[in-house]
C-alpha atoms as a PDB file:
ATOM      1  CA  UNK A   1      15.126  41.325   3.083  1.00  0.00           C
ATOM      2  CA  UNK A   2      13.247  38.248   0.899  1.00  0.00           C
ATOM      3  CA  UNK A   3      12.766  35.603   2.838  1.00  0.00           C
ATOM      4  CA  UNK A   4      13.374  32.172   1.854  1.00  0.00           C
ATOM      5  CA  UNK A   5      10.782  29.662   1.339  1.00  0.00           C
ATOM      6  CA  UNK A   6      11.819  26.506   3.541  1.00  0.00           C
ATOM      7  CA  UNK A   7      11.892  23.042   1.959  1.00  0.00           C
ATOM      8  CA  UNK A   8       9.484  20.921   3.015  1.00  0.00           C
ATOM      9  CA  UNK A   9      10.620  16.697   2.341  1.00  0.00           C
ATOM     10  CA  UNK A  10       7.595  15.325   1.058  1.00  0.00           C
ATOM     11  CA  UNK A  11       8.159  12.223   3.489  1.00  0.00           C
ATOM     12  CA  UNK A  12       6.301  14.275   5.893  1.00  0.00           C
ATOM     13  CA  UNK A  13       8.229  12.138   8.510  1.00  0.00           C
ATOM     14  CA  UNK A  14       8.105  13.291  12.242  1.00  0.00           C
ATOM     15  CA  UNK A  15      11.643  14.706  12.972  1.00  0.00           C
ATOM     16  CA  UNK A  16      14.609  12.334  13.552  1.00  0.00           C
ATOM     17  CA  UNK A  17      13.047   9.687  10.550  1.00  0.00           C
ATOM     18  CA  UNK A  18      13.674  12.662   8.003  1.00  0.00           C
ATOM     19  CA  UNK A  19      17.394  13.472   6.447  1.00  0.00           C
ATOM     20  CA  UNK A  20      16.226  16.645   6.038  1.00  0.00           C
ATOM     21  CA  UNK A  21      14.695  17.817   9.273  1.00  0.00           C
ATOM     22  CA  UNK A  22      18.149  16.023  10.554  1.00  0.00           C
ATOM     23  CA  UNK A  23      20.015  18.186   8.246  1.00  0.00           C
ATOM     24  CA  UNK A  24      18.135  21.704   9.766  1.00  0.00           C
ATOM     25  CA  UNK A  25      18.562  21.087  13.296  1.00  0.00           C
ATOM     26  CA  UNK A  26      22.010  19.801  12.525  1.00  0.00           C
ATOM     27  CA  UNK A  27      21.929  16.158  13.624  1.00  0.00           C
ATOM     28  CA  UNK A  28      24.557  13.478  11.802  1.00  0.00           C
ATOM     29  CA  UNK A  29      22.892  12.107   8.827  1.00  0.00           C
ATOM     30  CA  UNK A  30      25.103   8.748   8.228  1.00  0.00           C
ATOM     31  CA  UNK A  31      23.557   8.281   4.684  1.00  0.00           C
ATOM     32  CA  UNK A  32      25.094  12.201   4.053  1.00  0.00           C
ATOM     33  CA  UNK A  33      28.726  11.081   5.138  1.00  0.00           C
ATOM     34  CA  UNK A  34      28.270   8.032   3.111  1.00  0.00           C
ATOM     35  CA  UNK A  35      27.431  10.467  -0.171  1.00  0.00           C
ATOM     36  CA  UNK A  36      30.555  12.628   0.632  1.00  0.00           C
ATOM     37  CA  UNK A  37      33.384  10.092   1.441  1.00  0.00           C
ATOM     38  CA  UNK A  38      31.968   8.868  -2.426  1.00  0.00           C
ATOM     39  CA  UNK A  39      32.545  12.252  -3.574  1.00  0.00           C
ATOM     40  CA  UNK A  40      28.376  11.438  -4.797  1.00  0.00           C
ATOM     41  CA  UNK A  41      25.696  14.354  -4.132  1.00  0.00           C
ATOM     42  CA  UNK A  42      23.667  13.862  -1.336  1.00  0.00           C
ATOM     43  CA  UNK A  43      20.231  12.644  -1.553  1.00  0.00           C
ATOM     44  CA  UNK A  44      17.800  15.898  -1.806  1.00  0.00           C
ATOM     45  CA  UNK A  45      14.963  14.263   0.243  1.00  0.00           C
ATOM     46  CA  UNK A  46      13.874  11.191   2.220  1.00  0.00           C
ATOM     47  CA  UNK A  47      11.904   9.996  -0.943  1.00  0.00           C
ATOM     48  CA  UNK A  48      14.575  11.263  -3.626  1.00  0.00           C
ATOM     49  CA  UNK A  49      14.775   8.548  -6.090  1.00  0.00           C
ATOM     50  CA  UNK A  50      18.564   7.715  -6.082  1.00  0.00           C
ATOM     51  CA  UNK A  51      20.688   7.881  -9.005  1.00  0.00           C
ATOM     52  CA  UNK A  52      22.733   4.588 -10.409  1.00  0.00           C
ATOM     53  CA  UNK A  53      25.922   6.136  -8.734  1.00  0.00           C
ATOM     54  CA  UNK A  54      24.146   7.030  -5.199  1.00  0.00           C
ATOM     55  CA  UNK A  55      22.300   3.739  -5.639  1.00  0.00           C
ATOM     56  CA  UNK A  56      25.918   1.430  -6.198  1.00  0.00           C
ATOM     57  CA  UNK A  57      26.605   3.937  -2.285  1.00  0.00           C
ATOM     58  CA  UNK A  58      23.429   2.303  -0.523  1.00  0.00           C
ATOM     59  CA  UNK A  59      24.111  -0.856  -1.517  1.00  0.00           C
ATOM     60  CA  UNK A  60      27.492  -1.091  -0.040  1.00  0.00           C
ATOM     61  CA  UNK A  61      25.638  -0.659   2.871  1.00  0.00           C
ATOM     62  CA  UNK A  62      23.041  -3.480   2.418  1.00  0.00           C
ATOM     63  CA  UNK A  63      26.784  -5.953   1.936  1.00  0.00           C
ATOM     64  CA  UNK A  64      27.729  -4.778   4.993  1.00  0.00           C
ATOM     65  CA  UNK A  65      24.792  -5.910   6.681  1.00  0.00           C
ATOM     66  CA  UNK A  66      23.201  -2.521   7.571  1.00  0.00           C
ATOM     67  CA  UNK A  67      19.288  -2.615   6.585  1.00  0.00           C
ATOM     68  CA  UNK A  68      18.691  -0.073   4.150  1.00  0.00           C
ATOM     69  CA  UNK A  69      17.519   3.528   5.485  1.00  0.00           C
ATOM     70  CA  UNK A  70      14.084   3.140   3.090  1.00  0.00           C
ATOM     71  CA  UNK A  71      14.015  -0.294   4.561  1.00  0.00           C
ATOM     72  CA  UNK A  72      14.031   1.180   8.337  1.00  0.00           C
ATOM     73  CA  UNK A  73      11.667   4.156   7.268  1.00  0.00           C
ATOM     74  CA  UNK A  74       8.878   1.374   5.601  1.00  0.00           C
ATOM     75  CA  UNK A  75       9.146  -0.347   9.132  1.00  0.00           C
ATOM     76  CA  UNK A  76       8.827   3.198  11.142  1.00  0.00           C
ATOM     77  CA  UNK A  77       5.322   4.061   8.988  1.00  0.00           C
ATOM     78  CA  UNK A  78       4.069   0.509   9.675  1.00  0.00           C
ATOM     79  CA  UNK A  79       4.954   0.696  12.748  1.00  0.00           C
ATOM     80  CA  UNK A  80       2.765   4.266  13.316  1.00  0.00           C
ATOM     81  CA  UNK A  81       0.284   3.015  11.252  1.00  0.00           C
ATOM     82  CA  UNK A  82      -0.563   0.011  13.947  1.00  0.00           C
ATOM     83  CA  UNK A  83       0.451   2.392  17.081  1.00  0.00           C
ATOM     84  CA  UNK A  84      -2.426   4.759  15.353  1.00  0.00           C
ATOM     85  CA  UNK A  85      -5.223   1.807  15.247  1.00  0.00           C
ATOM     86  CA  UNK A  86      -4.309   1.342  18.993  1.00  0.00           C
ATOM     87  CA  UNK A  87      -5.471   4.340  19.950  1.00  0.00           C
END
């Protein structure tokens, strides 16, 4: 039997921050059901740079006043980054 390599997301985020450690465990990925109601592939990775089609999906959120995932994920790293001095 060959065993698969796993994908690793390069956004080396801790658990529920990642789409794709959401995705293994299988947690409800919101930015995922967003993709497929659009009938629009689903973002490979956290840091996957979107394409015009995926990118006209996310911004339907931003008018509906949702912050933007890559907007919450830049406020979760600054927010370790200052928990991290503390210690």
């Amino acid at each position: 039997m060959v065993k698969r390599k796993e994908f690793v997301c390069p956004c080396k985020c801790p658990g529920q921050s990642c789409i794709v450690e959401r995705r293994k465990v299988g947690d409800f990925v919101h930015v995922d059901m967003l993709m497929t109601e659009a009938k629009v592939p689903k973002l490979k990775h956290c840091l996957s740079k979107p394409t015009k089609t995926q990118q006209k999906v996310l911004d339907k959120i931003k008018d509906k006043n949702f912050q933007s995932i890559t907007f919450r994920w830049t406020i979760d790293s600054e927010l370790e980054k200052v928990d991290d001095k503390s210690k």
